[in-house]
Protein backbone atom coordinates (compact mmCIF):
# COMPACT_ATOMS: atom_id res chain seq x y z
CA UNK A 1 -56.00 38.30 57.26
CA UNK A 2 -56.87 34.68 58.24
CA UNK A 3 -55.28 33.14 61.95
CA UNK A 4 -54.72 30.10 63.32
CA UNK A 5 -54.85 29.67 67.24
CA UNK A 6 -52.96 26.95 68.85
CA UNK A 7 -53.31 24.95 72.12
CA UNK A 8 -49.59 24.00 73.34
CA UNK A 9 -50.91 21.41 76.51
CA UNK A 10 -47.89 21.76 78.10
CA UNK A 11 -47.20 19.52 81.96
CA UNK A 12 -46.85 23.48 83.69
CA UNK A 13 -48.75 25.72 81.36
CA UNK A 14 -51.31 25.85 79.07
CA UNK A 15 -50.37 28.27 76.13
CA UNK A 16 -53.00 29.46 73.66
CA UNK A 17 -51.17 31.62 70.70
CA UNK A 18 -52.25 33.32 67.68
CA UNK A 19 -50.32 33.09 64.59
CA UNK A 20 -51.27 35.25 61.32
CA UNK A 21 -50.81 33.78 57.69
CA UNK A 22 -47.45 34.92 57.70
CA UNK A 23 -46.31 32.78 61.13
CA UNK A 24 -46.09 35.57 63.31
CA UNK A 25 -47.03 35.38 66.41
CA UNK A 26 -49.88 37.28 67.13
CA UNK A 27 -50.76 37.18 70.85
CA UNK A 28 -50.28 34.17 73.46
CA UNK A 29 -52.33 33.36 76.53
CA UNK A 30 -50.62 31.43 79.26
CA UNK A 31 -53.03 29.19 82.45
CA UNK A 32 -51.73 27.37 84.84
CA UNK A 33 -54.02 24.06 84.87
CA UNK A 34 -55.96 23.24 87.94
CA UNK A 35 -53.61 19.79 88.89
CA UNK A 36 -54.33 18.35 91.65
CA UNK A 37 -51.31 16.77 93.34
CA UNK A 38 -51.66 14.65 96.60
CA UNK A 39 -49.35 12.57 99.15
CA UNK A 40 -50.04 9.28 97.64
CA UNK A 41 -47.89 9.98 94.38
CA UNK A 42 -51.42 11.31 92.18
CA UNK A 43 -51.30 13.86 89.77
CA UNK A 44 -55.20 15.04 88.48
CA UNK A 45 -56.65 17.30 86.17
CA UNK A 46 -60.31 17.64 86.90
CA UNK A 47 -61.50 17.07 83.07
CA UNK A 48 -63.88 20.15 83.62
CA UNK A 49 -61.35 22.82 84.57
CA UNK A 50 -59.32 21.41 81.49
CA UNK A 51 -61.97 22.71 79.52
CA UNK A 52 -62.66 25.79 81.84
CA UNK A 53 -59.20 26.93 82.13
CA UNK A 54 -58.98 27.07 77.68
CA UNK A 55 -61.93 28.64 77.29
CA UNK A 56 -61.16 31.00 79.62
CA UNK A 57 -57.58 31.65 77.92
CA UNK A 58 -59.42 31.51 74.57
CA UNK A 59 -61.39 34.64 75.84
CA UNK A 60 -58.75 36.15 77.50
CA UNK A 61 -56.71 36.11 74.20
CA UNK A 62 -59.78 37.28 71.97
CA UNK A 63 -59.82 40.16 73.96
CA UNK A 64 -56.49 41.03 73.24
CA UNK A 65 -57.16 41.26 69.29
CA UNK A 66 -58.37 43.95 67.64
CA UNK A 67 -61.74 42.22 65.96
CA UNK A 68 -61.56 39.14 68.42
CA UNK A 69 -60.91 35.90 66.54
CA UNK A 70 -62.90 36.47 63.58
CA UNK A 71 -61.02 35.48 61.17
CA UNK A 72 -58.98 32.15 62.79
CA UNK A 73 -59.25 29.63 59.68
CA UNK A 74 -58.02 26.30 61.71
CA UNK A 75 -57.11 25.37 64.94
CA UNK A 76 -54.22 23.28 66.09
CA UNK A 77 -52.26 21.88 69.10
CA UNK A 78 -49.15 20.40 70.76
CA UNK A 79 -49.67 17.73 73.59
CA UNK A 80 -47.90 16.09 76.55
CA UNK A 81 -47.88 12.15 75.84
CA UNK A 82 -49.94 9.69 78.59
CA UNK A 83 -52.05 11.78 80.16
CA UNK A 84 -55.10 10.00 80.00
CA UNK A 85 -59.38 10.02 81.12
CA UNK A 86 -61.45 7.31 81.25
CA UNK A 87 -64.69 8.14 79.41
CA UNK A 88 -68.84 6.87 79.94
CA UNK A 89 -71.20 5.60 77.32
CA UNK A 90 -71.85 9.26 76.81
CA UNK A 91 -68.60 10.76 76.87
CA UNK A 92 -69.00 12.14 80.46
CA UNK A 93 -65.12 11.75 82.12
CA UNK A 94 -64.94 8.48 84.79
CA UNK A 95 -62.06 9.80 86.05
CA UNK A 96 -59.88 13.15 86.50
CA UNK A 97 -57.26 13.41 83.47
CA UNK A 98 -54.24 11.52 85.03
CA UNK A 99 -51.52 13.08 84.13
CA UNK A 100 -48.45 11.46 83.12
CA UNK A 101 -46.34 12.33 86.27
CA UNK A 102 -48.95 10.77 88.74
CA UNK A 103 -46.70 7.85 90.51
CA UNK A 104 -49.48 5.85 91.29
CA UNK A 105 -48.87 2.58 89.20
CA UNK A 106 -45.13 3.10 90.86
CA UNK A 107 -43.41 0.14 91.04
CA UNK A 108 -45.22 -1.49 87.77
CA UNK A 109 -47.37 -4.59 88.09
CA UNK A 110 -45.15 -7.29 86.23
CA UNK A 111 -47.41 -7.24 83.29
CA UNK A 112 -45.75 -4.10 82.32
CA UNK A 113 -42.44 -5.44 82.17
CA UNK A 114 -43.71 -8.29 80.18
CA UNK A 115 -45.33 -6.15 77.64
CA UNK A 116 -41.60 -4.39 77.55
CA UNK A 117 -40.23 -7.48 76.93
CA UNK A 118 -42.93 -9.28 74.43
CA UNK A 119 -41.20 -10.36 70.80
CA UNK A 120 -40.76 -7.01 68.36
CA UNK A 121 -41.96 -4.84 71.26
CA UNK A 122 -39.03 -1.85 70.61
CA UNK A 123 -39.17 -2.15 66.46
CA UNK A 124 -43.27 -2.54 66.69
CA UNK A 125 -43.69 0.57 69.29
CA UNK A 126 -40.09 2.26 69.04
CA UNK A 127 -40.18 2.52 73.02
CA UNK A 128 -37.28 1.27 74.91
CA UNK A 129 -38.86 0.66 78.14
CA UNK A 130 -42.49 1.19 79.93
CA UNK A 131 -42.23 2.76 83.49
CA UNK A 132 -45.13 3.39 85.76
CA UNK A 133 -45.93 6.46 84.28
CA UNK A 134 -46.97 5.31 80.93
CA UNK A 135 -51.04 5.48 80.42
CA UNK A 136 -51.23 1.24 80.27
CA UNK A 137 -49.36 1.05 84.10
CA UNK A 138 -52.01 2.94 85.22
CA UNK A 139 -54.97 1.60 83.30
CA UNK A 140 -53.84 -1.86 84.75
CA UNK A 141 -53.64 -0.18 88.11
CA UNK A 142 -57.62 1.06 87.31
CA UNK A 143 -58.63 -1.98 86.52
CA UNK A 144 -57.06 -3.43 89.51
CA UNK A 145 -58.45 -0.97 92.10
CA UNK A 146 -61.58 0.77 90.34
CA UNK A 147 -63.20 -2.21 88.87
CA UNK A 148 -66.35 -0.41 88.80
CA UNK A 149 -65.33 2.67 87.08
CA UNK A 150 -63.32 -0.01 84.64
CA UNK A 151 -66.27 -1.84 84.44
CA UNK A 152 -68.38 1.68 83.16
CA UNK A 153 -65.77 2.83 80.85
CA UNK A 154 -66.32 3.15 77.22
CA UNK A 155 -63.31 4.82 75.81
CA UNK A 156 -60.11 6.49 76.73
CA UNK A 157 -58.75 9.98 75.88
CA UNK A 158 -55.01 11.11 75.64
CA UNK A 159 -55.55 14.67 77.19
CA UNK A 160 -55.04 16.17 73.04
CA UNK A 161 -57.85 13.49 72.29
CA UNK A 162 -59.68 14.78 74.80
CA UNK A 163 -59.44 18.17 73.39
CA UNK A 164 -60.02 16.87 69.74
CA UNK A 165 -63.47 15.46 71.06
CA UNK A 166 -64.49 18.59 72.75
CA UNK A 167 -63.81 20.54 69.87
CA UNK A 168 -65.10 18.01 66.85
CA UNK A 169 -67.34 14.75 68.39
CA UNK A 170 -64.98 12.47 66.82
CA UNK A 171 -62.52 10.05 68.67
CA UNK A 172 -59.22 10.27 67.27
CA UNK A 173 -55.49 10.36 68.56
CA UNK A 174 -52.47 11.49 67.05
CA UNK A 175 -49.82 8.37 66.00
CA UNK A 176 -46.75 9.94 67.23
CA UNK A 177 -48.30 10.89 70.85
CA UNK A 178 -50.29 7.97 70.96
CA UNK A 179 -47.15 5.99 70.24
CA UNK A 180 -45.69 7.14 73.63
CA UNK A 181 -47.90 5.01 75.21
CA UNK A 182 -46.58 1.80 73.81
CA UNK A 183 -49.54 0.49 72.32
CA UNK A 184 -49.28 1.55 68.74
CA UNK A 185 -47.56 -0.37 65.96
CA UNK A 186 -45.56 2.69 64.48
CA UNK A 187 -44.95 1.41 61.26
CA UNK A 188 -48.88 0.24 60.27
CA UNK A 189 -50.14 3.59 62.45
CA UNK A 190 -52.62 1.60 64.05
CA UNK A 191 -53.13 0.11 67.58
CA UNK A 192 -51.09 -3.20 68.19
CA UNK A 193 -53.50 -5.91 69.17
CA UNK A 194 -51.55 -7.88 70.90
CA UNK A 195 -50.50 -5.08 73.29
CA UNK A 196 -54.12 -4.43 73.70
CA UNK A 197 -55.39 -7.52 73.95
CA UNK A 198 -53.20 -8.22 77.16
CA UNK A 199 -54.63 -5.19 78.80
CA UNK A 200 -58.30 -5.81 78.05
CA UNK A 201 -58.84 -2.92 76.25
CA UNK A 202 -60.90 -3.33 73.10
CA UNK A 203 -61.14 -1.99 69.73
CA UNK A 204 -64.44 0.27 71.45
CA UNK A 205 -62.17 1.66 73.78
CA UNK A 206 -59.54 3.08 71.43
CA UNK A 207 -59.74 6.37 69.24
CA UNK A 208 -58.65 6.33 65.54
CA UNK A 209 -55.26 6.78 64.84
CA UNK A 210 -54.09 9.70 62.37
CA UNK A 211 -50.60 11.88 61.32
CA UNK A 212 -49.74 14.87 62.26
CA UNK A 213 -51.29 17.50 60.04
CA UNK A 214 -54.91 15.79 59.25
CA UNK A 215 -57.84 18.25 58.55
CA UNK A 216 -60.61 16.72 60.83
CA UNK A 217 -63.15 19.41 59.23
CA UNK A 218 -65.24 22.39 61.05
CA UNK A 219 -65.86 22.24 64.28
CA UNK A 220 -68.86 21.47 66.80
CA UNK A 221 -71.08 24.99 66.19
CA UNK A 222 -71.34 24.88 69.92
CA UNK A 223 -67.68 24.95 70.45
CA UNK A 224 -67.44 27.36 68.34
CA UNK A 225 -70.08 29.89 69.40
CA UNK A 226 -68.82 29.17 72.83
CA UNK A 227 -65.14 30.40 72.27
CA UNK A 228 -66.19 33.34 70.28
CA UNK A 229 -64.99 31.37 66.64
CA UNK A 230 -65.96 31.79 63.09
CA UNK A 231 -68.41 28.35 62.08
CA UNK A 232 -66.12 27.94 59.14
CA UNK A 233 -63.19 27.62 61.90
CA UNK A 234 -61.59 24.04 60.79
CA UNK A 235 -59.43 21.56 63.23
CA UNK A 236 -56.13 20.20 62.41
CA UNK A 237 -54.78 16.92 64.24
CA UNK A 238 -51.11 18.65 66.28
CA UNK A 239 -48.45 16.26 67.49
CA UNK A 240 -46.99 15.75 70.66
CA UNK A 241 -45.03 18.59 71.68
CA UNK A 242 -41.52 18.00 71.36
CA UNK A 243 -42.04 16.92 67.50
CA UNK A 244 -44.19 19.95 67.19
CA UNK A 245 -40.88 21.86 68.71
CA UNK A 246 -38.73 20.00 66.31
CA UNK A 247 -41.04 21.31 63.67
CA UNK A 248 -40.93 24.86 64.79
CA UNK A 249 -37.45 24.57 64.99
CA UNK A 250 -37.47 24.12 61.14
CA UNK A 251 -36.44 20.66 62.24
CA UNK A 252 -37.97 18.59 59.26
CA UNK A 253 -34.72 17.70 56.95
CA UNK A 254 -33.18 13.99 57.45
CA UNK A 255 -29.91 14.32 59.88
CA UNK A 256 -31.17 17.53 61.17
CA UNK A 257 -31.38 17.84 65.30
CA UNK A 258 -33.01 20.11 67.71
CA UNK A 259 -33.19 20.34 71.37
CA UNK A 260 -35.70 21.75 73.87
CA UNK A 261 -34.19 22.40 77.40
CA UNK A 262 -37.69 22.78 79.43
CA UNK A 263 -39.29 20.94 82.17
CA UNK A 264 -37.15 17.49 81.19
CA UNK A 265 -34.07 18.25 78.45
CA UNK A 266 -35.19 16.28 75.07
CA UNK A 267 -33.12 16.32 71.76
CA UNK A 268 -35.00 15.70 68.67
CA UNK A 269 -33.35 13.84 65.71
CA UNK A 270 -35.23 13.99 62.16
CA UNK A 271 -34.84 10.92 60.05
CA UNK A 272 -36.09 9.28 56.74
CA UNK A 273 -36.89 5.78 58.30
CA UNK A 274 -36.66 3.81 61.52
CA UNK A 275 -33.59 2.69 62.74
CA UNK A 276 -33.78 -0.38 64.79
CA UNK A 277 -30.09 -0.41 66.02
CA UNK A 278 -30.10 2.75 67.48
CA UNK A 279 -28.58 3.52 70.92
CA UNK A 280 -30.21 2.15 74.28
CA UNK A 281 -32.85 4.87 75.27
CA UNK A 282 -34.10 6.35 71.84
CA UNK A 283 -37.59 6.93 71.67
CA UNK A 284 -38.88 6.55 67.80
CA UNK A 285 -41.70 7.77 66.25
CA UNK A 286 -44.00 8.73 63.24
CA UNK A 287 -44.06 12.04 61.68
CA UNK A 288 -46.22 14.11 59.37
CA UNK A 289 -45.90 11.67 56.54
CA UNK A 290 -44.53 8.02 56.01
CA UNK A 291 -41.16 9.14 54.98
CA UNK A 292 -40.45 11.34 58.33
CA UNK A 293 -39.38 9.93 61.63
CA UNK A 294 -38.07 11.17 64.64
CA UNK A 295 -35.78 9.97 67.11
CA UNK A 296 -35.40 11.54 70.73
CA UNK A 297 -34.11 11.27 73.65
CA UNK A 298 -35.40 12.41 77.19
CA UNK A 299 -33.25 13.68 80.41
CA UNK A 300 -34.50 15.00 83.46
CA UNK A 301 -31.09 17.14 84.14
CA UNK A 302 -32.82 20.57 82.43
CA UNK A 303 -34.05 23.58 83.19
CA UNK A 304 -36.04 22.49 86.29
CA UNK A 305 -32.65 22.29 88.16
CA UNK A 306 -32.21 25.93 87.72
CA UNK A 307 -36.47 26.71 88.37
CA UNK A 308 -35.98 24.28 92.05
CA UNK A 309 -32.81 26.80 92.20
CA UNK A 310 -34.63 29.92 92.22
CA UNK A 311 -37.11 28.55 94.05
CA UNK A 312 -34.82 28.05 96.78
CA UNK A 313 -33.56 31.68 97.20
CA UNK A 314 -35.92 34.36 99.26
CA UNK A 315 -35.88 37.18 96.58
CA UNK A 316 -36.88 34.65 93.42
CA UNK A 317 -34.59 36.60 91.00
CA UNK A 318 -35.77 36.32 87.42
CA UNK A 319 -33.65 34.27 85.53
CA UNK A 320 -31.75 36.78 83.26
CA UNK A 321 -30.66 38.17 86.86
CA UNK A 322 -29.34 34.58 87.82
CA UNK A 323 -27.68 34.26 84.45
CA UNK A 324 -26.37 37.61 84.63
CA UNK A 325 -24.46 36.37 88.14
CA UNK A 326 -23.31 32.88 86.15
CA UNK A 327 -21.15 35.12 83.28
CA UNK A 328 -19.46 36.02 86.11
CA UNK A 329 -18.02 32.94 86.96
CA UNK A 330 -15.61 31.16 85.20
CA UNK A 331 -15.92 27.54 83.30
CA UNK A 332 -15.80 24.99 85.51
CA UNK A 333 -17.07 26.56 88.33
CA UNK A 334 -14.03 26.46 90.47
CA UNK A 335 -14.91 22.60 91.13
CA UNK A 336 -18.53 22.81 91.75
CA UNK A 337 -20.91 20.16 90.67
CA UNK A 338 -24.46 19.17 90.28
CA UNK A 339 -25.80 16.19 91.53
CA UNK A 340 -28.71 15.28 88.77
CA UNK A 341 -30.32 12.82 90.90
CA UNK A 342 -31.06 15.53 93.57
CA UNK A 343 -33.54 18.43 92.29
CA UNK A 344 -34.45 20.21 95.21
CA UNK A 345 -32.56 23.55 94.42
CA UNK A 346 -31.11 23.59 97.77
CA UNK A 347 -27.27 22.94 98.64
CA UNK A 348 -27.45 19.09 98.88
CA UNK A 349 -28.35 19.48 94.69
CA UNK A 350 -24.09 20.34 94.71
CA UNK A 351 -21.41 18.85 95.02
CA UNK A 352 -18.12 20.25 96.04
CA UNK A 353 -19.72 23.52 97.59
CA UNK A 354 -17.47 25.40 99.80
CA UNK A 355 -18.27 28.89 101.38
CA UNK A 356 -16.30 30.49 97.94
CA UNK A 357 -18.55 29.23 95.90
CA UNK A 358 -21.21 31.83 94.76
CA UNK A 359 -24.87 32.25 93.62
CA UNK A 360 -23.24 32.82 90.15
CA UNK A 361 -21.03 29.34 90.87
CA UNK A 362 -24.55 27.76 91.73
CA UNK A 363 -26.38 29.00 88.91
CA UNK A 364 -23.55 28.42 86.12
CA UNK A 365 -22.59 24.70 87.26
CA UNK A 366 -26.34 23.88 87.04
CA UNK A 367 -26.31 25.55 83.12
CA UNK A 368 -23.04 23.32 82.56
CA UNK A 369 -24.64 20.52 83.95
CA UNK A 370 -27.45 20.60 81.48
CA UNK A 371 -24.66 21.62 78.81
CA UNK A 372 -23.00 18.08 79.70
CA UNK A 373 -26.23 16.25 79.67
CA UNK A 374 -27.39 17.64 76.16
CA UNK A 375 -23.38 16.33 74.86
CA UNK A 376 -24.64 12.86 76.27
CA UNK A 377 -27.67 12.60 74.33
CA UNK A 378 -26.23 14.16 71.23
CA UNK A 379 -24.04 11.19 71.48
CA UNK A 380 -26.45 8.50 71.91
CA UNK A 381 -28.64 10.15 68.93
CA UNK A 382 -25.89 10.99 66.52
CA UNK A 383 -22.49 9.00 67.57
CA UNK A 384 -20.49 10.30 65.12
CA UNK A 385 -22.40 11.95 62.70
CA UNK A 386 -22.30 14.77 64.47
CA UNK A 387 -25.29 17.71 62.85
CA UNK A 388 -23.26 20.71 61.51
CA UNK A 389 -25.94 22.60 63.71
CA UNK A 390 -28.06 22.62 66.64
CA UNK A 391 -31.31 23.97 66.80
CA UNK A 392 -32.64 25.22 70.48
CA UNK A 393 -35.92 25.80 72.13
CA UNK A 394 -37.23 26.31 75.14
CA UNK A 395 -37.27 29.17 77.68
CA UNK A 396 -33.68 28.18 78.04
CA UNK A 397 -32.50 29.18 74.22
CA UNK A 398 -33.87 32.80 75.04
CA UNK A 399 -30.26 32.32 77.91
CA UNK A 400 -27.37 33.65 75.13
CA UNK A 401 -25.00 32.84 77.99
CA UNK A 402 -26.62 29.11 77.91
CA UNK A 403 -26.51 28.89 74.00
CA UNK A 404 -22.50 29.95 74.56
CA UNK A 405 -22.45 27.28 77.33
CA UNK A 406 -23.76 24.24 75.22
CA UNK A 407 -21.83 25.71 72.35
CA UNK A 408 -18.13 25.31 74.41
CA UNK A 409 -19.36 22.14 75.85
CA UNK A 410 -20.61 20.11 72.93
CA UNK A 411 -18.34 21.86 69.96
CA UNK A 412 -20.71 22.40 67.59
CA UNK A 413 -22.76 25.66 66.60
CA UNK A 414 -26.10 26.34 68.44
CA UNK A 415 -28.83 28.48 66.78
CA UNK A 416 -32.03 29.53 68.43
CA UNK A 417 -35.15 31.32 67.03
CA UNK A 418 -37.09 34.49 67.00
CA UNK A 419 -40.14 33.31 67.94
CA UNK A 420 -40.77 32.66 71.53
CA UNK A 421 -43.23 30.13 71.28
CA UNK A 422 -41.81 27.49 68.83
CA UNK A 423 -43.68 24.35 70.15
CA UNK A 424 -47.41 26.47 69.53
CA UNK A 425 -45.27 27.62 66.17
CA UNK A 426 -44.83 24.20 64.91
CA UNK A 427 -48.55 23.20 65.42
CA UNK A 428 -49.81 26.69 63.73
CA UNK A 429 -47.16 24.62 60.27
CA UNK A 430 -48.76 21.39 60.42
CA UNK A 431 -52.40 23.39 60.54
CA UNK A 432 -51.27 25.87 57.37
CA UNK A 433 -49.22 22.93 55.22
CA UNK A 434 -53.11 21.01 56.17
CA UNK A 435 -54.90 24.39 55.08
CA UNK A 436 -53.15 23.99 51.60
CA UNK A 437 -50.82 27.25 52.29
CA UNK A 438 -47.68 25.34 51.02
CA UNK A 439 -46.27 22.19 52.27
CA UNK A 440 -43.98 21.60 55.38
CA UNK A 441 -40.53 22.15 54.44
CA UNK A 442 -41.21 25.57 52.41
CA UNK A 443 -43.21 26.75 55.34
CA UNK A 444 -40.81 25.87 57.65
CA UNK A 445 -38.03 28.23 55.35
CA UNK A 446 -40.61 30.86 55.52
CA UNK A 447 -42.13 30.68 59.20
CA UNK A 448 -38.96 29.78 61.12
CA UNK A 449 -37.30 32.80 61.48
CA UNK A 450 -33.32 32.26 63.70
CA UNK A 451 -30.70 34.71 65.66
CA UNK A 452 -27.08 34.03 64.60
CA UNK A 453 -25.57 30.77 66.01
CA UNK A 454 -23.58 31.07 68.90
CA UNK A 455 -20.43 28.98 67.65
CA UNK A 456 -17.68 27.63 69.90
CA UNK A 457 -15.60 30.34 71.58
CA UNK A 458 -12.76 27.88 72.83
CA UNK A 459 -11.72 24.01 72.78
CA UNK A 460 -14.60 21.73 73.69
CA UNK A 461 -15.19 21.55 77.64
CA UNK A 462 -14.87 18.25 79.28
């Protein structure tokens, strides 16, 4: 039976999965990354643990396998967008891989905003805004403070080009990820040069852009004898990861919306074309093929609420135990309140808290909270085309109390999946529709297996 392994570069974990011909799920392998995090707002990934720490999950998985990973066909990934590393004239890293939460370009020099604000910037790049934690606010701060390793550098690596190099020599980024960094002209899936060109970087610098789903061809023997796969083993360009969730979602129909509640909450929107009038704050981007977009929408009121939550408490319950104290309580908390803006997980995050209140009032007005924030995007994404269904992800859709939760609050039906790795599942699609095993909308009826909705059980919360 032929496989497919998957590399989900996720901001907390690094997932490795197995998928068989049929999109089951085979076996996953979970690493924490070796990020360095310091004072001064920096967030590093030494380039060679990177590579380390997924060859050692690579090896970790094979041993799980009966036969090893023999018979893996194509290998695919989903990726975190603007996590960048600076490379030499022979490909040797300049730099750590800065990740995209490292604060260091924070505030922005002004050129930033005036790269925002430059003529067609939104309907060229589909990015509302730049913020110091996009890759070109911190190249500028590079070039600024480390002339001399700006001076040496020959190209630049998203962290999934990075990968793509490692695994194949060849330079290439992915348009919808490398969109994220506002550079790319969406709509020509190319690098805009005037963008660029105000930067200083030069055509040298920058990989070749592809879609979603392009067969890059065998790769490096090295690689391969190194991670234990088959010569024949073939690499297939991912996407960035909440596309890739959309995907594994079954998320590929025009009008059709998921939602990952995760590190940040994002909500996914599939269309035919791009919109320019949408709503203040939608991200737009390229998909598998000229005639797919998608449309998104970012929130950091999610699922790290409740992790800085448990965090907080001695014992660390696991989080079926914390949502098994929240169906105790009733909606609405009994007046309690989450303040978004404060994510520590201790009692300043609430608002309203009296010595009634419970863990269980704790823990359900932080899965409202998210519930509330997911209605707001919907909103901005949709107005009033509402989707006749929502598709979730996440470690969050495994919560049926959660799923009930978003279901009362936003009035619609919500629908998660079987398999627990959707994001990895949606990479292992775009690697079998590239394989030739059918193309992406039949695989997606055949791969992306759901539970029954949980529909509304009462009128809509407010």
């Amino acid at each position: 039976m032929s496989h497919i392994l998957t590399f989900d570069l996720g901001t907390t974990y690094f997932k490795v999965c197995l998928f068989d011909n049929t999109g089951q799920l085979i076996a996953v392998r979970r690493a924490s990354p070796p990020i360095v995090r310091s004072k001064d707002g920096r967030c590093e990934l030494p380039a060679e643990g990177f590579r380390q720490v997924l060859t050692e999950a690579v090896l970790d998985l094979s041993c799980e396998v009966a036969g090893g990973l023999c018979d893996v066909v194509a290998i695919s990934f989903a990726t975190q967008a603007n996590s960048f590393v600076l490379l030499d004239e022979h490909d040797q890293p300049l730099t750590p891989i800065i990740m995209w939460p490292d604060n260091r370009a924070c505030p922005t020099e002004p050129l930033i905003d005036e790269l925002s604000q430059m003529d067609g910037f939104y309907h060229t790049t589909g990015i509302p805004q730049m913020s110091g934690q996009f890759m070109p606010a911190k190249l500028l701060w590079l070039k600024k403070h480390e002339p001399k390793i700006w001076s040496r550098a020959k190209r630049v690596c998203l962290i999934s080009d990075y990968l793509t190099l490692w695994m194949t020599g060849q330079h290439v980024t992915e348009a919808g990820t490398a969109g994220l960094t506002g550079l790319v002209d969406i709509h020509k899936v190319g690098w805009w040069p005037q963008a660029c060109k105000r930067l200083s970087i030069t055509d040298a610098w920058l990989p070749r852009v592809v879609r979603a789903g392009t067969d890059l061809g065998v790769i490096h023997h090295e690689t391969a004898t190194t991670l234990g796969l088959p010569q024949s083993c073939r690499f297939v360009v991912g996407c960035l990861d909440q596309y890739a969730g959309a995907i594994g979602a079954g998320n590929v129909t025009p009008g059709g919306v998921s939602e990952t509640t995760g590190t940040v909450l994002a909500t996914v929107r599939c269309a035919d074309r791009f919109n320019p009038a949408v709503s203040a704050g939608v991200f737009q981007g390229p998909g598998a093929d000229e005639h797919t977009w998608y449309q998104m929408v970012f929130g950091d009121t999610s699922a790290n609420l409740l992790e800085a939550y448990r965090n907080s408490l001695l014992d660390r319950p696991g989080y079926e135990a914390l949502c098994d104290l929240a169906s105790e309580v009733s909606s609405g908390c009994d007046g309690l309140r989450i303040d978004a803006s404060d994510s520590s997980g201790h009692s300043s995050m609430f608002v309203g808290l009296t010595e009634l209140h419970t863990s269980g009032h704790r823990v359900r007005a932080i899965l409202e909270s998210v519930a509330f924030a997911l209605d707001e995007q919907i909103g901005i994404l949709c107005g009033d085309d509402q989707p006749p269904l929502i598709r979730s992800v996440g470690g969050a859709a495994r919560s049926d109390l959660w799923l009930q939760i978003k279901a009362d609050v936003l009035g619609l039906p919500l629908q998660a999946t079987t398999c627990p790795e959707p994001t990895s599942l949606g990479a292992a699609i775009l690697a079998a529709s590239a394989l030739g095993w059918g193309d992406l909308h039949p695989l997606c009826d055949q791969w992306v297996r759901t539970l029954p909705p949980h529909t509304p059980q009462r009128q809509r919360l407010d």
